[in-house]
Structures are given as C-alpha cells and as structure tokens.
N, C-alpha and C. Protein backbone atom coordinates (compact mmCIF):
# COMPACT_ATOMS: atom_id res chain seq x y z
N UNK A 1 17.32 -14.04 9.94
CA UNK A 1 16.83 -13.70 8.61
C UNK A 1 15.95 -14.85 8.12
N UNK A 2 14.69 -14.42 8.07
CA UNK A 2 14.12 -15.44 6.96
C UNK A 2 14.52 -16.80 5.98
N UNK A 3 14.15 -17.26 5.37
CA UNK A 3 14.68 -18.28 4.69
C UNK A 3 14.39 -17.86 3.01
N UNK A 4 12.69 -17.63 3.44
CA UNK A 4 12.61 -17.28 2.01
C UNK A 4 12.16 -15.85 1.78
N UNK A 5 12.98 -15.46 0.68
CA UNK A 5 13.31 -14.30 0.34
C UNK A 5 11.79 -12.89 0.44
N UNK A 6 10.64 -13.77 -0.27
CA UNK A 6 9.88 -12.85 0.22
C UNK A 6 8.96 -12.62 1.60
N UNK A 7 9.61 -13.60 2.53
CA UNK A 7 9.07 -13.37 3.81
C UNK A 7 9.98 -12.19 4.62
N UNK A 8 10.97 -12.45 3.93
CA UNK A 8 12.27 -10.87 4.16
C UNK A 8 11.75 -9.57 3.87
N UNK A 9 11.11 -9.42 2.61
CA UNK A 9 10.81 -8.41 1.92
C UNK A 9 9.69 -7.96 2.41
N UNK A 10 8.57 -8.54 2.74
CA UNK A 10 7.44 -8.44 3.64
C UNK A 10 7.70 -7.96 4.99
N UNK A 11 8.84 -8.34 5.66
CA UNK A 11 9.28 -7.74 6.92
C UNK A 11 9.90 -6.61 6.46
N UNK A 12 10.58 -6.23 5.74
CA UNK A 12 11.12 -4.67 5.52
C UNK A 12 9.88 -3.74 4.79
N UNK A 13 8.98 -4.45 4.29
CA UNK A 13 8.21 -3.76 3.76
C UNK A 13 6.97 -2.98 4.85
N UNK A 14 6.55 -4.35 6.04
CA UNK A 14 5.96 -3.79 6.90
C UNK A 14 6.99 -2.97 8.40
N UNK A 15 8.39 -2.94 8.22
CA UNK A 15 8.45 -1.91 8.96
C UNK A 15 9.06 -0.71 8.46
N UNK A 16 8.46 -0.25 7.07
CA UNK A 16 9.01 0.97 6.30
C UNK A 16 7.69 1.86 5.61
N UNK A 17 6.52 1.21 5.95
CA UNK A 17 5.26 1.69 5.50
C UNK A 17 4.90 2.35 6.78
N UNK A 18 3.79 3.24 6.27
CA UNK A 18 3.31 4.08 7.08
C UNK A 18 1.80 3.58 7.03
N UNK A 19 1.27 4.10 8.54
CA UNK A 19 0.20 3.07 8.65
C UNK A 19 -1.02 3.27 7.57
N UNK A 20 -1.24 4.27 7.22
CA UNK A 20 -1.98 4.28 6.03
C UNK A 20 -1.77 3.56 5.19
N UNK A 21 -0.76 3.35 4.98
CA UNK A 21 0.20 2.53 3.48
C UNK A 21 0.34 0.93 3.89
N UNK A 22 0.48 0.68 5.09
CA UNK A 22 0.03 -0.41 5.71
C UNK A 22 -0.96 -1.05 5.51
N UNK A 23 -2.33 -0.08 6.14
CA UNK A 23 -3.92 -0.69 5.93
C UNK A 23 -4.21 -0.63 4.11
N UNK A 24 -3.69 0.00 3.42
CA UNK A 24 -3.97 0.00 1.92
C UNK A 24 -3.37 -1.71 1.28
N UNK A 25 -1.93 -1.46 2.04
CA UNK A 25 -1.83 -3.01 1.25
C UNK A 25 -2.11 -4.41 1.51
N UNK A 26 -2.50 -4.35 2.84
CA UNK A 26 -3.22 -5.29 3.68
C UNK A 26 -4.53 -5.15 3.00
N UNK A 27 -5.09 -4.27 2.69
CA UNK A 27 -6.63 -4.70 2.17
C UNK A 27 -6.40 -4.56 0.65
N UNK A 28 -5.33 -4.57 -0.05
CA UNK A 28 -5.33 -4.71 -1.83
C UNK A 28 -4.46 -6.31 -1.64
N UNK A 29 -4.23 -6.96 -0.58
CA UNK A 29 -3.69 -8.25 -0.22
C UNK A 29 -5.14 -8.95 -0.03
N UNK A 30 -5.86 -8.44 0.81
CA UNK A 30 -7.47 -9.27 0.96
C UNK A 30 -8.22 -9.56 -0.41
N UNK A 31 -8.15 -8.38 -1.28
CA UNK A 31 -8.31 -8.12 -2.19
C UNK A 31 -8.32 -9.12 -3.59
N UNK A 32 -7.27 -9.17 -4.07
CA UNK A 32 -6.12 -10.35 -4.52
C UNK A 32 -6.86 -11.65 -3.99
N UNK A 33 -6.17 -11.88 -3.00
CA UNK A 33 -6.44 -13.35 -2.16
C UNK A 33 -8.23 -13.81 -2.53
N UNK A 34 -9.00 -12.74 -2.78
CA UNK A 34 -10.40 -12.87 -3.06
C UNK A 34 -10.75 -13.38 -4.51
N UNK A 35 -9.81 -12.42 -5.47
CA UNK A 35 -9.67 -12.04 -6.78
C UNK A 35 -9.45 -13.63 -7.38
N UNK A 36 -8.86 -14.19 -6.59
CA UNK A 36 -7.67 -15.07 -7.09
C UNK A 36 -8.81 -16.60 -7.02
N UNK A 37 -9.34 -16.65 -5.68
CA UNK A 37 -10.46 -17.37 -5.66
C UNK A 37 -11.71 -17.33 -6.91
N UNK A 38 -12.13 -15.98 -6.66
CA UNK A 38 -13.25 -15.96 -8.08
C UNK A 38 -12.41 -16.25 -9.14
N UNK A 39 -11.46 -16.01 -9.98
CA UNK A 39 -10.86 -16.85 -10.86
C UNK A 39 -10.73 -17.93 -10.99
N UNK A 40 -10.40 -18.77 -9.76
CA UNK A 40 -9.95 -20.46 -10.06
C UNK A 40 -11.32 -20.79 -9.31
N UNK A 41 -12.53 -20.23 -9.66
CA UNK A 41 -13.42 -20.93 -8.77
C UNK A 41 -14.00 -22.11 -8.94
N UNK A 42 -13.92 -23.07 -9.69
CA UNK A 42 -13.67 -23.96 -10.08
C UNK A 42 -12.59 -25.34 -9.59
N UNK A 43 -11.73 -25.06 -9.36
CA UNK A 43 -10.66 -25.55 -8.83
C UNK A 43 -10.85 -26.54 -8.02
N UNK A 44 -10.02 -28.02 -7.83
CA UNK A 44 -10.54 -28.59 -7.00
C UNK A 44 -10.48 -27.94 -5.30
N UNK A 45 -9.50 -27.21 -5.20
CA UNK A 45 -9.39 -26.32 -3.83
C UNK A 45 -9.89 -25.00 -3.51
N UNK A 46 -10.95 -24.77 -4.37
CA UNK A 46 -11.45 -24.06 -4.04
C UNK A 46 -11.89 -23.81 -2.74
N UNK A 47 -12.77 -24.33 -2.24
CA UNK A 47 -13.24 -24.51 -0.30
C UNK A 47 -11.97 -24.30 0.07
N UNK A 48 -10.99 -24.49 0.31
CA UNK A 48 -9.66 -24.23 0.99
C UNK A 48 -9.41 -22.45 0.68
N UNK A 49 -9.03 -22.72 -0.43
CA UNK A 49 -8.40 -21.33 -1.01
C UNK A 49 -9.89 -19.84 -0.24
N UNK A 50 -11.03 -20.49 -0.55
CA UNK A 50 -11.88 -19.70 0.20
C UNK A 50 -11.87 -19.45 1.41
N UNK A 51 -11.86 -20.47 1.95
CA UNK A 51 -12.01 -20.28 3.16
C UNK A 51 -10.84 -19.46 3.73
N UNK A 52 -9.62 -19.43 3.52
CA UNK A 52 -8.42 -18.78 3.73
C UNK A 52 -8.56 -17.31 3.33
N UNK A 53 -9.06 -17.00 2.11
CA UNK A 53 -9.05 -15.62 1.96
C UNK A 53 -10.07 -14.99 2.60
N UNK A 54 -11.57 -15.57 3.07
CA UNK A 54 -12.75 -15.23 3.84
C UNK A 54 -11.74 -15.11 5.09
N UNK A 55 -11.19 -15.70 5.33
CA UNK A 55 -10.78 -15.21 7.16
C UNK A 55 -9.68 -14.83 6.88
N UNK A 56 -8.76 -13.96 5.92
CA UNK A 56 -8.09 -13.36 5.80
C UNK A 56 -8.69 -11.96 5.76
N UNK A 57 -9.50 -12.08 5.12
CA UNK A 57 -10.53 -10.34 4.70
C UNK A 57 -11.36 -10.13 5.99
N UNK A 58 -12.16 -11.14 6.95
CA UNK A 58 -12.21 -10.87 8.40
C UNK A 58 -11.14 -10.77 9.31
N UNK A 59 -10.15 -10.95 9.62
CA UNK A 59 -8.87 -10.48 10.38
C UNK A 59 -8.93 -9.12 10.08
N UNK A 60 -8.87 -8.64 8.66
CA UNK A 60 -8.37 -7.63 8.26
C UNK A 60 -9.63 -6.22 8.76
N UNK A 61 -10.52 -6.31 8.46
CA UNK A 61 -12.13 -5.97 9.08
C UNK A 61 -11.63 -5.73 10.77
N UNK A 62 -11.93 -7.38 11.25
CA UNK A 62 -11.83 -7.16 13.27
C UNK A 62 -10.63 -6.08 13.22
N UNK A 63 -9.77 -5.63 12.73
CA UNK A 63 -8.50 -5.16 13.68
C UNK A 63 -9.33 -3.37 12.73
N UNK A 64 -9.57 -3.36 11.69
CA UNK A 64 -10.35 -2.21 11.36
C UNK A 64 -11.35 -1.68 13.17
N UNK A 65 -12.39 -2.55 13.13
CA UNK A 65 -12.91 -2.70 14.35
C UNK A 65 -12.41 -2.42 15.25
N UNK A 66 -11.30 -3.15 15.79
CA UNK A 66 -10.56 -2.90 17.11
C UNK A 66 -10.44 -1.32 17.27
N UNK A 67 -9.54 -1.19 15.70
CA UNK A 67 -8.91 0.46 15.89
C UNK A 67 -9.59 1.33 16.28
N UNK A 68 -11.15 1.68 15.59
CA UNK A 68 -11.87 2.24 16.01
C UNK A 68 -12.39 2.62 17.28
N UNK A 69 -12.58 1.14 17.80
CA UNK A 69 -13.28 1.34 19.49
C UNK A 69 -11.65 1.84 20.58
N UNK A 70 -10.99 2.32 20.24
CA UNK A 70 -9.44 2.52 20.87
C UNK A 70 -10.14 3.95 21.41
N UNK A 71 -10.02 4.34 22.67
CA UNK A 71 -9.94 5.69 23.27
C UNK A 71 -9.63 6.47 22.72
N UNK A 72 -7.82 6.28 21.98
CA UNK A 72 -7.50 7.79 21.73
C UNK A 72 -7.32 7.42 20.05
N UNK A 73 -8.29 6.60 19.60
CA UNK A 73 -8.39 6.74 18.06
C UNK A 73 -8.92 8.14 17.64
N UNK A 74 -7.92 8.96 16.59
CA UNK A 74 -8.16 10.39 16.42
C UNK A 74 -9.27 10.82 15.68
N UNK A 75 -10.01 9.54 14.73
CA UNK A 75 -10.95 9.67 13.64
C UNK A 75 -12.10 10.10 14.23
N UNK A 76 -12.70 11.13 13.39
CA UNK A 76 -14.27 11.60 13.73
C UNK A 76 -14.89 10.44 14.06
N UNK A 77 -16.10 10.81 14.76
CA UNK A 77 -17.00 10.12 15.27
C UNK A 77 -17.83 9.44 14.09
N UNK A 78 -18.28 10.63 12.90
CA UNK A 78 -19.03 10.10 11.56
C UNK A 78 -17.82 8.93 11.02
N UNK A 79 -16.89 9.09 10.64
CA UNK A 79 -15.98 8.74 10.26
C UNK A 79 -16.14 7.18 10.72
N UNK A 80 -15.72 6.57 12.15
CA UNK A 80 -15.74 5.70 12.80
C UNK A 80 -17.27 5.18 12.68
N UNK A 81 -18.41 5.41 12.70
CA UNK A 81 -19.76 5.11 12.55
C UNK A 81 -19.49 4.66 11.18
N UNK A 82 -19.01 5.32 10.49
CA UNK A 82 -19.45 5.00 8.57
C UNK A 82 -18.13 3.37 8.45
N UNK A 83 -17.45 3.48 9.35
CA UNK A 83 -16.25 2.40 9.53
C UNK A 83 -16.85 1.01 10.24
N UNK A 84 -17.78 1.38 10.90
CA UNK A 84 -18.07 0.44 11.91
C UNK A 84 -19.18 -0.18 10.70
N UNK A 85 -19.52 0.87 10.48
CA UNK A 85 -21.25 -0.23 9.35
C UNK A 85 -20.75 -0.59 8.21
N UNK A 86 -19.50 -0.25 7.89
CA UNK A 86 -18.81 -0.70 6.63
C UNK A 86 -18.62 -2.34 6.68
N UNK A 87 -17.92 -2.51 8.22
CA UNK A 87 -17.29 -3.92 8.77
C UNK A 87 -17.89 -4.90 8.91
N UNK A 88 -19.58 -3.54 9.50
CA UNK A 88 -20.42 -5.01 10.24
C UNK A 88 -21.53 -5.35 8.44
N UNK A 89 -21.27 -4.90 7.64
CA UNK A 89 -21.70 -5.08 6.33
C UNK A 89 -20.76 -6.19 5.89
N UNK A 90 -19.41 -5.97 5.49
CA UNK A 90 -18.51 -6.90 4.85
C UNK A 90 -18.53 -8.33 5.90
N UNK A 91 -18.59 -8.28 7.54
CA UNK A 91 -18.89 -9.28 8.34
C UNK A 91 -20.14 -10.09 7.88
N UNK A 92 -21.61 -9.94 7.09
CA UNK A 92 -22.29 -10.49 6.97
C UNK A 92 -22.26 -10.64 5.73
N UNK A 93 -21.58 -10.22 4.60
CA UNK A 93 -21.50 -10.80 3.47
C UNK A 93 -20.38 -11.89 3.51
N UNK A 94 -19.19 -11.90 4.78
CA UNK A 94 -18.20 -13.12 4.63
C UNK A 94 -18.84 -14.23 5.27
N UNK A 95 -20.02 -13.99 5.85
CA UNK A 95 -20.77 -15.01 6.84
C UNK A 95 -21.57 -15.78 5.41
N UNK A 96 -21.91 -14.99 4.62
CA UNK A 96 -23.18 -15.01 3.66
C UNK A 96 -22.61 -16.19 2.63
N UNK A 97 -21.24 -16.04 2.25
CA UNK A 97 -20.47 -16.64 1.24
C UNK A 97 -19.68 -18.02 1.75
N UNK A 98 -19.30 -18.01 2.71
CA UNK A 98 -19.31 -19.58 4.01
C UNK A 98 -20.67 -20.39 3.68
N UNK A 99 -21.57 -19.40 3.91
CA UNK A 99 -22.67 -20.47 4.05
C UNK A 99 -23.21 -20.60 2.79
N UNK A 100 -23.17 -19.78 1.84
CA UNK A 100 -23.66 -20.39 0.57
C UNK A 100 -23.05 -19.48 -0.65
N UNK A 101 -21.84 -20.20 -0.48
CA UNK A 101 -20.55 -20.18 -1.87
C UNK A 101 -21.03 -19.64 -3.11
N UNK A 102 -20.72 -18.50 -3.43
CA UNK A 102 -21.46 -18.05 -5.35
C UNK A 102 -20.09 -16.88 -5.18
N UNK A 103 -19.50 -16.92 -6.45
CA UNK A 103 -18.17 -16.74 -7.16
C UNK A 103 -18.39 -14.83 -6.83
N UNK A 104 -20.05 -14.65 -7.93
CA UNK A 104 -20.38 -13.03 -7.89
C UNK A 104 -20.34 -12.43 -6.71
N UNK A 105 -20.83 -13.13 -4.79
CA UNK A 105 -20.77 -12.39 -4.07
C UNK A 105 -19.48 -11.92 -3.55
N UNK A 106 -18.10 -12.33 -3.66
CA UNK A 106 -16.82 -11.81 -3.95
C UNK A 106 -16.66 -10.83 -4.53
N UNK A 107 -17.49 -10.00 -5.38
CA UNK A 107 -17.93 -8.59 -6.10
C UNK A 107 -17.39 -7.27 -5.20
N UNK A 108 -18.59 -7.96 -4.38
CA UNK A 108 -18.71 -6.26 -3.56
C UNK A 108 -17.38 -6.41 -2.46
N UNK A 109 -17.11 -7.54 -1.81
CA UNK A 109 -16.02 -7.69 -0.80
C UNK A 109 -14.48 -7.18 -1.59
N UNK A 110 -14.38 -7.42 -3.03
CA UNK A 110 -12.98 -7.06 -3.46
C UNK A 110 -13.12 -5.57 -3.78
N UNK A 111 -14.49 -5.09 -3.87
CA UNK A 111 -14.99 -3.20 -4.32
C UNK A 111 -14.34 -3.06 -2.94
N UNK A 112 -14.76 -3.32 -2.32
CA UNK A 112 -14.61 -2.20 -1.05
C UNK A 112 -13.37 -2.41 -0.67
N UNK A 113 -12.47 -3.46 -0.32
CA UNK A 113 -11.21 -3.09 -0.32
C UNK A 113 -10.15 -2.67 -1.06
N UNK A 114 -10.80 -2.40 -2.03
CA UNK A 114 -9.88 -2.05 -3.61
C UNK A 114 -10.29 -0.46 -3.89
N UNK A 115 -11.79 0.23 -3.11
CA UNK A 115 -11.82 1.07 -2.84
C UNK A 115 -11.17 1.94 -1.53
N UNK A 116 -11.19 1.14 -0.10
CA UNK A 116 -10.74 1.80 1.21
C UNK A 116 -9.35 2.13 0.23
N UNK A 117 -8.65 0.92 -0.15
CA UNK A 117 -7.35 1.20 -0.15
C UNK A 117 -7.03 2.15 -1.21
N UNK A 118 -7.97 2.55 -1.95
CA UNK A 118 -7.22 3.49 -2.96
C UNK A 118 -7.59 5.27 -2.52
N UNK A 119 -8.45 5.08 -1.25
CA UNK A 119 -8.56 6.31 -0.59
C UNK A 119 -7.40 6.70 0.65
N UNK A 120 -7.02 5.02 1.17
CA UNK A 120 -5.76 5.30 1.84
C UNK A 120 -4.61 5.64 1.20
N UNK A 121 -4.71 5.11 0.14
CA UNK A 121 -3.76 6.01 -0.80
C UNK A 121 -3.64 7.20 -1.41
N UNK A 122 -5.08 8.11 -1.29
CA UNK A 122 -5.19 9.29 -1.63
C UNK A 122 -5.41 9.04 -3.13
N UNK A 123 -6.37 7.97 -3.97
CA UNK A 123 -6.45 7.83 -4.98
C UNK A 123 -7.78 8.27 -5.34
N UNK A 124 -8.04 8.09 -6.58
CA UNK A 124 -9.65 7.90 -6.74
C UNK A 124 -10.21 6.75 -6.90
N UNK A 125 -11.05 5.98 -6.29
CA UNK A 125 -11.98 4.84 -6.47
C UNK A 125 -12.12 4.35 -7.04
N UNK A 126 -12.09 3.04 -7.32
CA UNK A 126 -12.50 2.62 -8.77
C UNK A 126 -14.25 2.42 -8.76
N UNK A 127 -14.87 2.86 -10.38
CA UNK A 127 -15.73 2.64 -10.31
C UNK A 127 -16.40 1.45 -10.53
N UNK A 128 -17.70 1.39 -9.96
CA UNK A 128 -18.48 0.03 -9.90
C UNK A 128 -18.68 -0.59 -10.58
C-alpha cells in the first residue's frame, strides 16, 4: 500500500475507470497542471513547474498517438486523421512555448484538453 494516501486513491481510481474516463481525466490533469502554471506565472519556479506540465501534456498526446497507429484500434479512419492533426498541432505549440515562454499560448493547449475531455465524457464543450 502506498504511503501517501492520495497515491492510493489514484491507484483505485485508475483501476476502476473506464478507458474513456481514463483519457478524460488524464487530459483535465494536463489541463490543471497547465492552468496552474498560467496562474503562478510569475513565480520564481515557473521554468520548472512549466516545463513539467509541457511534458506532462506531451506524454499525454504521444500515447494519444501510439493508440491510434495500433492495428486493431477500432476508431474511424476520419476520426484517427482528425486525432493525429490534433497531436501533431498541440506537439508544435508545446515545442512553440519551450522555446519562447508567453503565459496566453497555454490558451489553446488547456481548450483542447478541457474540450477532448468533456467529449470523452459525453459533455458539451466549453466555449472559446
């Protein structure tokens, strides 16, 4: 068992979700972790705290990626195309914000996972 309590809860949580419900909170977690940066952007740790949530929100993207190129991934072909240019979009805006840090381009990277995930949830979108 864990030590601390919510590294417990995180393990029961990821083996009681369903994978939809999975990829939703994994990307409203990228999300957050982004959110949280443009807020304290300022901070003396900022560069840290960035850099951690930028390659937290790419992990989360590559394994998007991975799934897709899988043989017996069941998703339409449009589907997987509109997935793939989604990734290789959010891949060059996390490249874009590494190399030259501004608080606003965190905008569109927390839209879109605050949108996937509220469609994996069967929600409606938030608007822009």
């Amino acid at each position: 068992m864990p030590a601390n309590p919510l590294d417990a809860y995180q393990s029961v949580e990821k083996s009681t979700l369903s994978g939809r419900e999975l990829e939703a909170s994994v990307l409203t977690k990228a999300a957050l972790k982004l959110q949280d940066v443009q807020q304290h952007w300022n901070d003396a740790d900022r560069d840290a705290l960035l850099d951690e949530a930028l390659k937290f929100n790419q992990r989360v993207w590559s394994f998007f990626q991975s799934e897709i190129s899988q043989a017996d991934n069941p998703l339409p072909a449009e589907i997987k195309q509109n997935i793939l240019a989604l990734s290789v979009f959010v891949d060059r805006r996390i490249f874009e914000v590494m190399a030259y840090p501004s608080s606003e381009k965190l905008d569109i990277l927390i839209n879109i996972n605050r949108n996937i995930a509220a469609g994996l949830r069967g929600e409606q979108p938030e608007a822009a």
